[in-house]
C-alpha atoms as a PDB file:
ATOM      1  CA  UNK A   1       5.786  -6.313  14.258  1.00  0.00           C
ATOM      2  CA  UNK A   2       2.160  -4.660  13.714  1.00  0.00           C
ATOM      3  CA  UNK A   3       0.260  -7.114  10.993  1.00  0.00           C
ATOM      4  CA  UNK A   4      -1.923  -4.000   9.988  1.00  0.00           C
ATOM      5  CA  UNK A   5       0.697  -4.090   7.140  1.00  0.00           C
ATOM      6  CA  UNK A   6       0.795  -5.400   4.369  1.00  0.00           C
ATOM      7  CA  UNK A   7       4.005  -7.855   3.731  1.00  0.00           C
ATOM      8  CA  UNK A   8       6.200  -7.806   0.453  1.00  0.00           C
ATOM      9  CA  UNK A   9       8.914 -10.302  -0.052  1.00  0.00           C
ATOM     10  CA  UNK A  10      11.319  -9.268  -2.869  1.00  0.00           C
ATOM     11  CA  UNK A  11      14.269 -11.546  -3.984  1.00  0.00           C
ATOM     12  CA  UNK A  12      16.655 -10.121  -5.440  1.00  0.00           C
ATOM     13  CA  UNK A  13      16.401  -7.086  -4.057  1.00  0.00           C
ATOM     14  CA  UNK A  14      19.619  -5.626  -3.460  1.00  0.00           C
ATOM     15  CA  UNK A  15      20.316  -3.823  -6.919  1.00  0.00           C
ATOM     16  CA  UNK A  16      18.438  -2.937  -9.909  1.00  0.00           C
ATOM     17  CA  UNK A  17      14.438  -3.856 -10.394  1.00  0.00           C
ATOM     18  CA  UNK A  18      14.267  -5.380  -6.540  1.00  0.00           C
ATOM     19  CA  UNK A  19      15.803  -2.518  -5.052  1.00  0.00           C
ATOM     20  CA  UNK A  20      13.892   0.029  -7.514  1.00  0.00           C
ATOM     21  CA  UNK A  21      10.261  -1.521  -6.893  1.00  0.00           C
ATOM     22  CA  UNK A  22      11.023  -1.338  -2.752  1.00  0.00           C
ATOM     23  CA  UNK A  23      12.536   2.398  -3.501  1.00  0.00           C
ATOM     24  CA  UNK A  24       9.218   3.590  -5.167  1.00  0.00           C
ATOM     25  CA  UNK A  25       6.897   1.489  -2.715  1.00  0.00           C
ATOM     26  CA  UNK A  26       8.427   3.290   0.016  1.00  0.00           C
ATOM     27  CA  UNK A  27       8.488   6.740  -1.935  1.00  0.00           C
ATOM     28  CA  UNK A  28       5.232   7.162  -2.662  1.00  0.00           C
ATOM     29  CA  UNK A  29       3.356   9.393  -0.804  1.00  0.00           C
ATOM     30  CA  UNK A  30      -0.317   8.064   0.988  1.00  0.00           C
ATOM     31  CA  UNK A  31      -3.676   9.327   0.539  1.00  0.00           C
ATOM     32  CA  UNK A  32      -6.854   9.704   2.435  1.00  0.00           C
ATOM     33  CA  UNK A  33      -8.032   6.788  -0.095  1.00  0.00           C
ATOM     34  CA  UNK A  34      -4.881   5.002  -0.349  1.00  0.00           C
ATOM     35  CA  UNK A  35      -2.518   5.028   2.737  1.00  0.00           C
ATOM     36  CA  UNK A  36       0.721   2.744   2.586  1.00  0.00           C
ATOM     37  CA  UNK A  37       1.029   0.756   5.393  1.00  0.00           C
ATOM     38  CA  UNK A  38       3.910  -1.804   3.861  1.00  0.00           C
ATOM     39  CA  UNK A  39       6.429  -3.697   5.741  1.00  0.00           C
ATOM     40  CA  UNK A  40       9.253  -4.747   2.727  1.00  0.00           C
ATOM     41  CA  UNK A  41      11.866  -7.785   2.995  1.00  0.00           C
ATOM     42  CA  UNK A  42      14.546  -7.464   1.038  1.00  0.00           C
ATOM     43  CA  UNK A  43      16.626 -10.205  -0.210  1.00  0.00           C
ATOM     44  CA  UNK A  44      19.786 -11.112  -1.291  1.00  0.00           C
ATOM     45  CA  UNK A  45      22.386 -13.879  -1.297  1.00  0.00           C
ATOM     46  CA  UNK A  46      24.617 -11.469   1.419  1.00  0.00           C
ATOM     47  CA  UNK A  47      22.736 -10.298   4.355  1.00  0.00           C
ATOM     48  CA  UNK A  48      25.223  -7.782   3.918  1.00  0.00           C
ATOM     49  CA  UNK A  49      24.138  -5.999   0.727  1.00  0.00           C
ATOM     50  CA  UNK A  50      20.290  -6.372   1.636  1.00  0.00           C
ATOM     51  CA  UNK A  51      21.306  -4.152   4.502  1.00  0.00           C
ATOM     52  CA  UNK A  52      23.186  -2.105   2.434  1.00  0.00           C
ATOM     53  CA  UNK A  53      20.467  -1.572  -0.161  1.00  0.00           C
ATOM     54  CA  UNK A  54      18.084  -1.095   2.976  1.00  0.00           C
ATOM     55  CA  UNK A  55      20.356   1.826   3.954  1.00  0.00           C
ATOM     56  CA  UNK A  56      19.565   3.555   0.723  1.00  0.00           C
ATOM     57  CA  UNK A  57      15.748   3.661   0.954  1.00  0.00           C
ATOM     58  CA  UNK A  58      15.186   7.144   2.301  1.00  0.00           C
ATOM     59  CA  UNK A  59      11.894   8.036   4.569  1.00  0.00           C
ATOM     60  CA  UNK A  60       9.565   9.601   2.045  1.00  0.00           C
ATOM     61  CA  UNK A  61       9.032  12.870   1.592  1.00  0.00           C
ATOM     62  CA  UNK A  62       5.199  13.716   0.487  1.00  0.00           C
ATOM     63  CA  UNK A  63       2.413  16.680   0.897  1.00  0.00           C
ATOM     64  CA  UNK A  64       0.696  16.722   3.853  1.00  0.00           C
ATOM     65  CA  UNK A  65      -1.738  14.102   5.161  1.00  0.00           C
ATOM     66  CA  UNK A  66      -1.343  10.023   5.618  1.00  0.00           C
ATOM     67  CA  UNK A  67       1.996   8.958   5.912  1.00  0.00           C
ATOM     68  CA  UNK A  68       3.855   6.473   4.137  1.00  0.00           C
ATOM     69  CA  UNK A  69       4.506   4.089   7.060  1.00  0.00           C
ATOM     70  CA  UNK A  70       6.912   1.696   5.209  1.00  0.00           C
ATOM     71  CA  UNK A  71       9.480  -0.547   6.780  1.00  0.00           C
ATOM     72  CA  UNK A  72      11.741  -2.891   5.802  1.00  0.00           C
ATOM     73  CA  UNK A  73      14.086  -5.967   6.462  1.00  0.00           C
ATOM     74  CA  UNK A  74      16.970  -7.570   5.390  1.00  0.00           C
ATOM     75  CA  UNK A  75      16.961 -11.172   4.451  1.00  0.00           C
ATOM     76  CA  UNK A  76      19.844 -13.609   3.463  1.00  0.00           C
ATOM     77  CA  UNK A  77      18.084 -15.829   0.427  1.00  0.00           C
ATOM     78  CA  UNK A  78      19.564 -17.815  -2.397  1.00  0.00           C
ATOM     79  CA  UNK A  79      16.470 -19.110  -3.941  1.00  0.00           C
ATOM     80  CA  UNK A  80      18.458 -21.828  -5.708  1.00  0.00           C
ATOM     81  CA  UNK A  81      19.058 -23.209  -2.392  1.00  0.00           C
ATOM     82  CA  UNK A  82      16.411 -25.402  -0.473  1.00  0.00           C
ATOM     83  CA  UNK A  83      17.558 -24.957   2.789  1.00  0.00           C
ATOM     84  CA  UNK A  84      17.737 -20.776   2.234  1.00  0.00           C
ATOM     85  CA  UNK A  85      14.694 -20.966   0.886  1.00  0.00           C
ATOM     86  CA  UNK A  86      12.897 -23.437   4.025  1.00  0.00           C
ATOM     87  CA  UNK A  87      14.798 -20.534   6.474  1.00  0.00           C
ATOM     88  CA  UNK A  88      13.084 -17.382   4.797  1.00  0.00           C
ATOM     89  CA  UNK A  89       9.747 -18.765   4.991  1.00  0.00           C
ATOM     90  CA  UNK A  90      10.808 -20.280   8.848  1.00  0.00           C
ATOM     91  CA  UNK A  91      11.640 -16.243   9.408  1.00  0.00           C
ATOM     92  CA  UNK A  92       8.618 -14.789   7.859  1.00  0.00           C
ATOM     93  CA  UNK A  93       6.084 -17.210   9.663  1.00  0.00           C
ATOM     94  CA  UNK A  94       7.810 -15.890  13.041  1.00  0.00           C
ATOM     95  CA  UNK A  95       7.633 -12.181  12.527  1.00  0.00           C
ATOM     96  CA  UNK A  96       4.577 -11.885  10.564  1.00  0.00           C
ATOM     97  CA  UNK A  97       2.644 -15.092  10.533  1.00  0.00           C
ATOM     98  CA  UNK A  98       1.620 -14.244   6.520  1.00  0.00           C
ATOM     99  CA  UNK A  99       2.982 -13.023   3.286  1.00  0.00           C
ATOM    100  CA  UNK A 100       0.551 -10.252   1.212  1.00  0.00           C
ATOM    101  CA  UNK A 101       2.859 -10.215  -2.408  1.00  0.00           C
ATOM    102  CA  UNK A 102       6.083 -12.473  -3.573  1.00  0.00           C
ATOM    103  CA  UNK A 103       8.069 -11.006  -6.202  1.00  0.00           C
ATOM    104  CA  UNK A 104      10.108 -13.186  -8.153  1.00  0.00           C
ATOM    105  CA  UNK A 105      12.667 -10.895  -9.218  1.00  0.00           C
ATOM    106  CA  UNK A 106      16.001 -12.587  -8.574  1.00  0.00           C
ATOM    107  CA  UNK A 107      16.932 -13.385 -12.075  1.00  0.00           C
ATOM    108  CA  UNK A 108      20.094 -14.225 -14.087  1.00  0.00           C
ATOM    109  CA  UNK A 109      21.388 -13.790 -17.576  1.00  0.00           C
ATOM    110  CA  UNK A 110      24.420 -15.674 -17.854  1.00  0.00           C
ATOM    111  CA  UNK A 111      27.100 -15.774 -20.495  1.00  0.00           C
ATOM    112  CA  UNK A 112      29.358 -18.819 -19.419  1.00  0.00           C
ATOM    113  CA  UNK A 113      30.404 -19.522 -23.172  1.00  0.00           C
ATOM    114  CA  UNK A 114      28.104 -22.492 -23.351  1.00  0.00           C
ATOM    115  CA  UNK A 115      24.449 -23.054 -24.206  1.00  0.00           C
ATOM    116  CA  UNK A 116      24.043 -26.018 -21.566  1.00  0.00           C
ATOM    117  CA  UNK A 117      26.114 -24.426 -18.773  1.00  0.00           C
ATOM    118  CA  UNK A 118      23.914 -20.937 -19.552  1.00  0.00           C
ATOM    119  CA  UNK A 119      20.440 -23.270 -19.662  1.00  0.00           C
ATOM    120  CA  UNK A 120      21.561 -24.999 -16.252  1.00  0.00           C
ATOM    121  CA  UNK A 121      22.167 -21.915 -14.623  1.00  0.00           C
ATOM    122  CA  UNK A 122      19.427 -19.096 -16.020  1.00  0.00           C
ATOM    123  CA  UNK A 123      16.812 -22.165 -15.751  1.00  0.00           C
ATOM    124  CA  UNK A 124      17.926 -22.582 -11.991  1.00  0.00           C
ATOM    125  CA  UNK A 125      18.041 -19.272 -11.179  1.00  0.00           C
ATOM    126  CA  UNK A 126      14.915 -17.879 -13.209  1.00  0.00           C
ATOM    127  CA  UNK A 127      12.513 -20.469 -12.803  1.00  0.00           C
ATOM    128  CA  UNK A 128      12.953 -23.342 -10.536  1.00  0.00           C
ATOM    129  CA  UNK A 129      13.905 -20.661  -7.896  1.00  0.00           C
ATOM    130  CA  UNK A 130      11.019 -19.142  -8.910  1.00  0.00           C
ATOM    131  CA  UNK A 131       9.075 -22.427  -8.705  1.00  0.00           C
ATOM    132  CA  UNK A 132      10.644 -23.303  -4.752  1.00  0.00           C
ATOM    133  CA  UNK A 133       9.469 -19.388  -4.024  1.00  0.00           C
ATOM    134  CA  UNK A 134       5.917 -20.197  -4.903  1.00  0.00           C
ATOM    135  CA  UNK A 135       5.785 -23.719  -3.233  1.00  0.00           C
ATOM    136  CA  UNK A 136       7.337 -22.427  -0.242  1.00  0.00           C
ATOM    137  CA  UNK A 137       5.210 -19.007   0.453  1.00  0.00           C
ATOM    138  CA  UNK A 138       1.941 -20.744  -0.989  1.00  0.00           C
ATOM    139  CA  UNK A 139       0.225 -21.810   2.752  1.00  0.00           C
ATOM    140  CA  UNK A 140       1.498 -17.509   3.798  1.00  0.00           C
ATOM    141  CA  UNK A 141       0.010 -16.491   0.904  1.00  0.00           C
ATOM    142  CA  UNK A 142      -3.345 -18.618   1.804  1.00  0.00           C
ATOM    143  CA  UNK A 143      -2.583 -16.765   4.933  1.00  0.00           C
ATOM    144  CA  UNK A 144      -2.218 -13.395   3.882  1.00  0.00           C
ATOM    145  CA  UNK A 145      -6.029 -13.271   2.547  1.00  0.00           C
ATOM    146  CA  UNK A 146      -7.575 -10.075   3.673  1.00  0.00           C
ATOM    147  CA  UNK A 147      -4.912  -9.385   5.680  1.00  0.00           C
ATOM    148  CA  UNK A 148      -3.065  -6.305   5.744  1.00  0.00           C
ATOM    149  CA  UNK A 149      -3.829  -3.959   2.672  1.00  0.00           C
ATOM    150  CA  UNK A 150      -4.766  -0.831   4.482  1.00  0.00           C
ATOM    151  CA  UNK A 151      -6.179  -3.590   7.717  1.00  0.00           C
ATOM    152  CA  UNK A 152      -8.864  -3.476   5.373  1.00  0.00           C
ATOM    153  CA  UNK A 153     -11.541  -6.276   4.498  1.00  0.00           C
ATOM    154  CA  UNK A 154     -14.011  -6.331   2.018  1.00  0.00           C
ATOM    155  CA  UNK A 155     -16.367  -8.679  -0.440  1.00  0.00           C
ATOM    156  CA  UNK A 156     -15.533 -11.558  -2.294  1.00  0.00           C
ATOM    157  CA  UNK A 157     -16.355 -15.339  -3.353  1.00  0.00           C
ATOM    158  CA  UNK A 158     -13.909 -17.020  -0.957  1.00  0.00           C
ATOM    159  CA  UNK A 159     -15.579 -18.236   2.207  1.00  0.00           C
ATOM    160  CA  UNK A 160     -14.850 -16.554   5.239  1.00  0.00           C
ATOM    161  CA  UNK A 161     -11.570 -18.161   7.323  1.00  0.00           C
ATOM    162  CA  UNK A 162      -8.904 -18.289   9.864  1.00  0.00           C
ATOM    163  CA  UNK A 163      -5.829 -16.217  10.171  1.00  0.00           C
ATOM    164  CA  UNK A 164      -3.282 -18.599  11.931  1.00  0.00           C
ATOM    165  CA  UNK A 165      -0.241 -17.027  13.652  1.00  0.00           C
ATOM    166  CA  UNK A 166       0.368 -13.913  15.548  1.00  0.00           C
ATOM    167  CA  UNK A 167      -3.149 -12.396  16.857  1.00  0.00           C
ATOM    168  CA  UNK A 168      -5.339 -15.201  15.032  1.00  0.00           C
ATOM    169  CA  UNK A 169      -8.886 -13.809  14.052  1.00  0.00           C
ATOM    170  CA  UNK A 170     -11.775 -14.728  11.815  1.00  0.00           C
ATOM    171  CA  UNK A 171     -11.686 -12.121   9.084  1.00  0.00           C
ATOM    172  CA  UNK A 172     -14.496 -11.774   6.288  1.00  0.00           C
ATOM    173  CA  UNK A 173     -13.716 -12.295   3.304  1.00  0.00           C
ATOM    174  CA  UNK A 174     -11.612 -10.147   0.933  1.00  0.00           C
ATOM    175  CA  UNK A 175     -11.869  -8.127  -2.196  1.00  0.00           C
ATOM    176  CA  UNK A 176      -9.312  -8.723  -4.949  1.00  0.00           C
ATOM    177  CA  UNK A 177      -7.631  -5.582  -3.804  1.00  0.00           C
ATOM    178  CA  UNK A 178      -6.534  -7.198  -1.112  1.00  0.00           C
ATOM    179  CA  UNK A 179      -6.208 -10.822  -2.539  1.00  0.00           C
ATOM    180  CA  UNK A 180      -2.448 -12.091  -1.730  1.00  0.00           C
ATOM    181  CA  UNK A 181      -0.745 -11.932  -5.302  1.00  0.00           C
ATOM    182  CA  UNK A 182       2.499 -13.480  -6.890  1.00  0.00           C
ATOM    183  CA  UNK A 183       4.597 -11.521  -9.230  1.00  0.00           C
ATOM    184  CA  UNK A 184       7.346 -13.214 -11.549  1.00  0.00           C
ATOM    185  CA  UNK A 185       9.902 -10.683 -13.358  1.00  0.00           C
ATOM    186  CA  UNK A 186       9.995 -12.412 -16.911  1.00  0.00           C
ATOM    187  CA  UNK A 187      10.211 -10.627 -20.194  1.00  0.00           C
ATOM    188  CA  UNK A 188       8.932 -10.447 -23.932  1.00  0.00           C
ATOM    189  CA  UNK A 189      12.079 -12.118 -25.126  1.00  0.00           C
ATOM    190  CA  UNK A 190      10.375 -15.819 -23.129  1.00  0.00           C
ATOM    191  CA  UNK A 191       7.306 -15.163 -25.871  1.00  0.00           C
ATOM    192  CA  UNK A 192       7.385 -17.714 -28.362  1.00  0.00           C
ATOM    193  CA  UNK A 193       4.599 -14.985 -30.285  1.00  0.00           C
ATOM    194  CA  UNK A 194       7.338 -12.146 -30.107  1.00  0.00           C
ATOM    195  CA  UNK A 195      10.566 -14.449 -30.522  1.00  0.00           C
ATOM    196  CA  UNK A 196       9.299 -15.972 -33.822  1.00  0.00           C
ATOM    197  CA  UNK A 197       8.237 -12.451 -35.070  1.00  0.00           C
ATOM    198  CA  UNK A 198      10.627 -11.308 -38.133  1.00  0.00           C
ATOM    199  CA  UNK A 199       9.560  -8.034 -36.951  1.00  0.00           C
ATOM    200  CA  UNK A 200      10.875  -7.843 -33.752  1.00  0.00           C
ATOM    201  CA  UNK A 201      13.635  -5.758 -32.920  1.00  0.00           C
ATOM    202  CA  UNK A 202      15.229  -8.191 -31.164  1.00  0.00           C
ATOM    203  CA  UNK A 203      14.453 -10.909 -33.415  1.00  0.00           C
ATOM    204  CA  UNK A 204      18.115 -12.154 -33.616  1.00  0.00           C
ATOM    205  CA  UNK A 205      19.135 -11.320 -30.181  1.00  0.00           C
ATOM    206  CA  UNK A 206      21.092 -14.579 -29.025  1.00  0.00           C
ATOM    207  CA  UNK A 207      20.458 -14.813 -25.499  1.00  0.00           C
ATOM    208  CA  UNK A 208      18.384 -18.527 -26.147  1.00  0.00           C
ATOM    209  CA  UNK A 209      18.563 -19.989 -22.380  1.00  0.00           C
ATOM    210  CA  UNK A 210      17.475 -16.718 -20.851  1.00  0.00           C
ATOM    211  CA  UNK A 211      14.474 -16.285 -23.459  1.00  0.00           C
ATOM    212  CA  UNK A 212      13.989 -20.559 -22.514  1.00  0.00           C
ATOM    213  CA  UNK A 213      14.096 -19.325 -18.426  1.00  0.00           C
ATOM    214  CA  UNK A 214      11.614 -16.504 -19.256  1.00  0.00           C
ATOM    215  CA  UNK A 215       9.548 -18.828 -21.461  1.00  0.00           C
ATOM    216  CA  UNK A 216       9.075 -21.247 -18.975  1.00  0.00           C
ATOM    217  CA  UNK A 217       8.654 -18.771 -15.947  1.00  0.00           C
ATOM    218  CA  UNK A 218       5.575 -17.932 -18.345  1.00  0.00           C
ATOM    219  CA  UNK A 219       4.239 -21.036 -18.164  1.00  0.00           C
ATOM    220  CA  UNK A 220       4.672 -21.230 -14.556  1.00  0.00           C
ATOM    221  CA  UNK A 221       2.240 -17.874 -14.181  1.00  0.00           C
ATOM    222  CA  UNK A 222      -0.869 -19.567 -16.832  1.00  0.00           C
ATOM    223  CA  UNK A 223      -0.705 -22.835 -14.799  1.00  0.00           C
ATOM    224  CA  UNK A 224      -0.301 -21.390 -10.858  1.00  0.00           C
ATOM    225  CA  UNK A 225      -2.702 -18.300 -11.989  1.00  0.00           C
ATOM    226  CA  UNK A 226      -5.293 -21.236 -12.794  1.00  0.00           C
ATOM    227  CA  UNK A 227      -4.409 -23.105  -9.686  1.00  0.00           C
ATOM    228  CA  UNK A 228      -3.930 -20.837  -6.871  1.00  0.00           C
ATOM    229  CA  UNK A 229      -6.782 -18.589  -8.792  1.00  0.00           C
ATOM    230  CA  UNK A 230      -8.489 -20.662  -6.577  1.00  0.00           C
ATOM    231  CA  UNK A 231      -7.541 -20.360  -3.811  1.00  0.00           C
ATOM    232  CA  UNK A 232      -7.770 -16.239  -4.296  1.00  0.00           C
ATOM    233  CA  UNK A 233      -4.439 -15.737  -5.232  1.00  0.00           C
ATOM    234  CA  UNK A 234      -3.587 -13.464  -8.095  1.00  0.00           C
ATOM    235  CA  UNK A 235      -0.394 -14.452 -10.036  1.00  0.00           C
ATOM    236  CA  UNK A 236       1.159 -12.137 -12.639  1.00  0.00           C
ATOM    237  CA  UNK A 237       3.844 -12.060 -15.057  1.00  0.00           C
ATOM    238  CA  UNK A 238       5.814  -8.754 -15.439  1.00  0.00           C
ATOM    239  CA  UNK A 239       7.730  -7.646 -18.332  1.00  0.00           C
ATOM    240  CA  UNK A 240       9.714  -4.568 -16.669  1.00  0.00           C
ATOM    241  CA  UNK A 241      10.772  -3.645 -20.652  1.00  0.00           C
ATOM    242  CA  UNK A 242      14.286  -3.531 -21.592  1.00  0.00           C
ATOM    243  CA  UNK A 243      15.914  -1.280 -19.493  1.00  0.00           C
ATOM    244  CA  UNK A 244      19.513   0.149 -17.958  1.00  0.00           C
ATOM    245  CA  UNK A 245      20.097  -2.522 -15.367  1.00  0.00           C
ATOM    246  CA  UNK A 246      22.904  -4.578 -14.215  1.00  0.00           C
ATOM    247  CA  UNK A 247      20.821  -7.187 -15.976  1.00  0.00           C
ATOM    248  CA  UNK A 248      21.644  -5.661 -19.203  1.00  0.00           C
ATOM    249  CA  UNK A 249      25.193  -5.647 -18.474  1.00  0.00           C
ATOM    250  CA  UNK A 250      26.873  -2.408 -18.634  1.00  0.00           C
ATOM    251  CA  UNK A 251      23.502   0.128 -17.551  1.00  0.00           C
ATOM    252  CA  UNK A 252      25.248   3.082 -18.679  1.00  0.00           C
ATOM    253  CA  UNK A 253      26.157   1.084 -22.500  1.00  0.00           C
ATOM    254  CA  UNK A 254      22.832  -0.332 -22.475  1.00  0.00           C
ATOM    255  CA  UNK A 255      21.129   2.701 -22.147  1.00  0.00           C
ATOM    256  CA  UNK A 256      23.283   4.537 -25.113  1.00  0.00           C
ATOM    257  CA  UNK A 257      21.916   1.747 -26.894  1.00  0.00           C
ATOM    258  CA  UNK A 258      18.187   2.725 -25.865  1.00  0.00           C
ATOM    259  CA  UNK A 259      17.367   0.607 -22.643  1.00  0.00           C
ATOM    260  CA  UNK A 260      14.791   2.408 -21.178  1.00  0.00           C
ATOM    261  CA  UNK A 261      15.138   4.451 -17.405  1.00  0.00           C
ATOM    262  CA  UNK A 262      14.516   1.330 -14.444  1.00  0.00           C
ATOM    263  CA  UNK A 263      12.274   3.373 -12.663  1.00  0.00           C
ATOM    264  CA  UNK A 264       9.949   2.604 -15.958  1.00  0.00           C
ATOM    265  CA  UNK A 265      10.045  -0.830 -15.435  1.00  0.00           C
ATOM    266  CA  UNK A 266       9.518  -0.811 -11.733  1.00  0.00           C
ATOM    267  CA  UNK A 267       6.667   1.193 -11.837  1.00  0.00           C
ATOM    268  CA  UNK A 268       5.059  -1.868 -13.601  1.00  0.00           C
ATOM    269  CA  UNK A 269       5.615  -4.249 -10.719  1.00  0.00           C
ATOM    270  CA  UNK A 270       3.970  -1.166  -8.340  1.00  0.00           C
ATOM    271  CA  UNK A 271       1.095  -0.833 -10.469  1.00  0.00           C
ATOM    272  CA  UNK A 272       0.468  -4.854 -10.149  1.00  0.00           C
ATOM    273  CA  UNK A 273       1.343  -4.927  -6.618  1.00  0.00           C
ATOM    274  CA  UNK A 274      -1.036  -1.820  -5.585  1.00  0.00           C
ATOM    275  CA  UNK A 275      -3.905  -3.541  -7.870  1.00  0.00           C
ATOM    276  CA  UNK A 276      -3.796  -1.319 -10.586  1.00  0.00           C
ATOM    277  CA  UNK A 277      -3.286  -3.999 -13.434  1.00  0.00           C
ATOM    278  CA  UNK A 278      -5.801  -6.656 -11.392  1.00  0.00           C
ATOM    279  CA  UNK A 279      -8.059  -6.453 -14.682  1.00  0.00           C
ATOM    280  CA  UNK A 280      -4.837  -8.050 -15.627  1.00  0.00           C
ATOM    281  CA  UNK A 281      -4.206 -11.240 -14.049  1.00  0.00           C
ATOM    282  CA  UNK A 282      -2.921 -14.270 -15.286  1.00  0.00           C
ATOM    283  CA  UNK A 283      -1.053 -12.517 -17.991  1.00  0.00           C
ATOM    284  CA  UNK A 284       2.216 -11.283 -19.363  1.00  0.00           C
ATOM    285  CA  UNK A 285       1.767  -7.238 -18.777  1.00  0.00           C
ATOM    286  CA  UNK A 286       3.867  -4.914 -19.785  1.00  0.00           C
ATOM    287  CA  UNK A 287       4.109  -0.829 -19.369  1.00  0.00           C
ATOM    288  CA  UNK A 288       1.576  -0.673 -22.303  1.00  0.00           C
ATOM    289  CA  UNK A 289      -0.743  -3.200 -21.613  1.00  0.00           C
ATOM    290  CA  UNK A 290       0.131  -7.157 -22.740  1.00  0.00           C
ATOM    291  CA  UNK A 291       2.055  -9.494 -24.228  1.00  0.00           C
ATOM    292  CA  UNK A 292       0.614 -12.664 -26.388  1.00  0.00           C
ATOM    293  CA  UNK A 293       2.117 -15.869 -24.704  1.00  0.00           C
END
């Protein structure tokens, strides 16, 4: 595998938001200014359905000139599981020898008919799998500096450094567009701001351990966007919106009840992963701009 491209690890990304940001990714058509080189993991519990959902991603049709040049693989992942996890970053260390972007999407909202047995599983899923995803990908992300991106390098404060794995070079350093960054899928409903708001349309919405996961996954972004901020990775956290998802239960009920189109709420996790919301980082953006905490 070529490391001119840039790498993109998705979990979760069989159905819904996962499937929806690799879809666009992939769609998008390149430009003199800003070709698409991307290679795109997708991952899911079954190896099976991240094939599947692989099968789906058409080549892109766009107007004449660079192409996009995206690729993608399947990966088996449950990111509550140590060993899965240890494996993925065992596989993407082999092929590619660094990760670019992580994206945290693989995300839960579980009705179980208990508050404790919801909190154990949406704060497993949500954000300690988010949390082993980070740990785990941190030293390919250190990697991934400069790397990839176009194959282009350019200024920035981090001292020049190696590459390690396939093809190891001294690169010069990199410009935030091309700074490794980590994306986790959370939501307004984990803002304590928003949830104590009167105001809020979804002030009484009852979902408490998935706005707890969210909350906390919020947390997670301030403190590793302060941390690995210095090591020139960008962390984010997403709020896709409310929108007609699996997620959301029925899609097709949930958007008669006025969830908003997915595409809208993948087109956010584009915009952060092509460096469009960089003025951004270390916050909770949204489709309109931010969230308070």
């Amino acid at each position: 595998m070529s490391t001119s491209k840039s790498i993109i690890l998705i979990t979760g990304a069989n159905t819904g938001l996962g499937l929806l940001t690799a879809k666009l990714l992939s769609s998008s058509p390149s430009s003199s200014t800003s070709p698409k080189h991307y290679h795109i993991i997708l991952t899911s519990r079954s190896l099976s359905s991240a094939e599947h959902a692989i099968a789906t991603l058409t080549p892109p049709l766009g107007p004449p000139g660079p192409p996009n040049t995206t690729t993608f693989s399947a990966l088996e992942l449950d990111v509550t599981n140590p060993e899965a996890v240890e494996r993925a970053v065992t596989y993407v260390e082999r092929e590619f020898g660094y990760l670019n972007v992580l994206v945290n999407n693989a995300g839960v909202s579980p009705k179980l008919g208990g508050l404790r047995k919801d909190a154990e599983v949406a704060m497993g899923v949500n954000f300690v799998g988010g949390v082993g995803m980070t740990e785990a990908c941190r030293e390919l992300l250190r990697k991934g500096r400069g790397v990839g991106r176009e194959g282009t390098i350019a200024s920035h404060s981090i001292p020049p450094f190696f590459v390690v794995g396939k093809g190891a070079q001294k690169l010069t350093p990199p410009s935030h567009r091309t700074a490794p960054r980590i994306i986790y899928l959370s939501s307004g409903l984990g803002s304590i701001a928003i949830a104590s708001d009167p105001t809020d349309p979804f002030y009484n919405l009852d979902v408490t351990a998935y706005r707890a996961s969210k909350a906390a996954i919020n947390m997670l972004a301030v403190q590793q966007a302060k941390i690995l901020g210095k090591e020139g990775i960008m962390v984010f956290a997403v709020d896709p919106g409310w929108r007609a998802t699996g997620l959301s239960g029925d899609a097709a009920a949930a958007k008669a009840r006025g969830a908003g189109d997915p595409e809208g709420g993948a087109q956010v996790v584009v915009d952060v992963v092509e460096g469009r919301r960089d003025a951004d980082v270390g916050k909770l953006v949204h489709e309109g701009g931010v969230h308070p905490w």
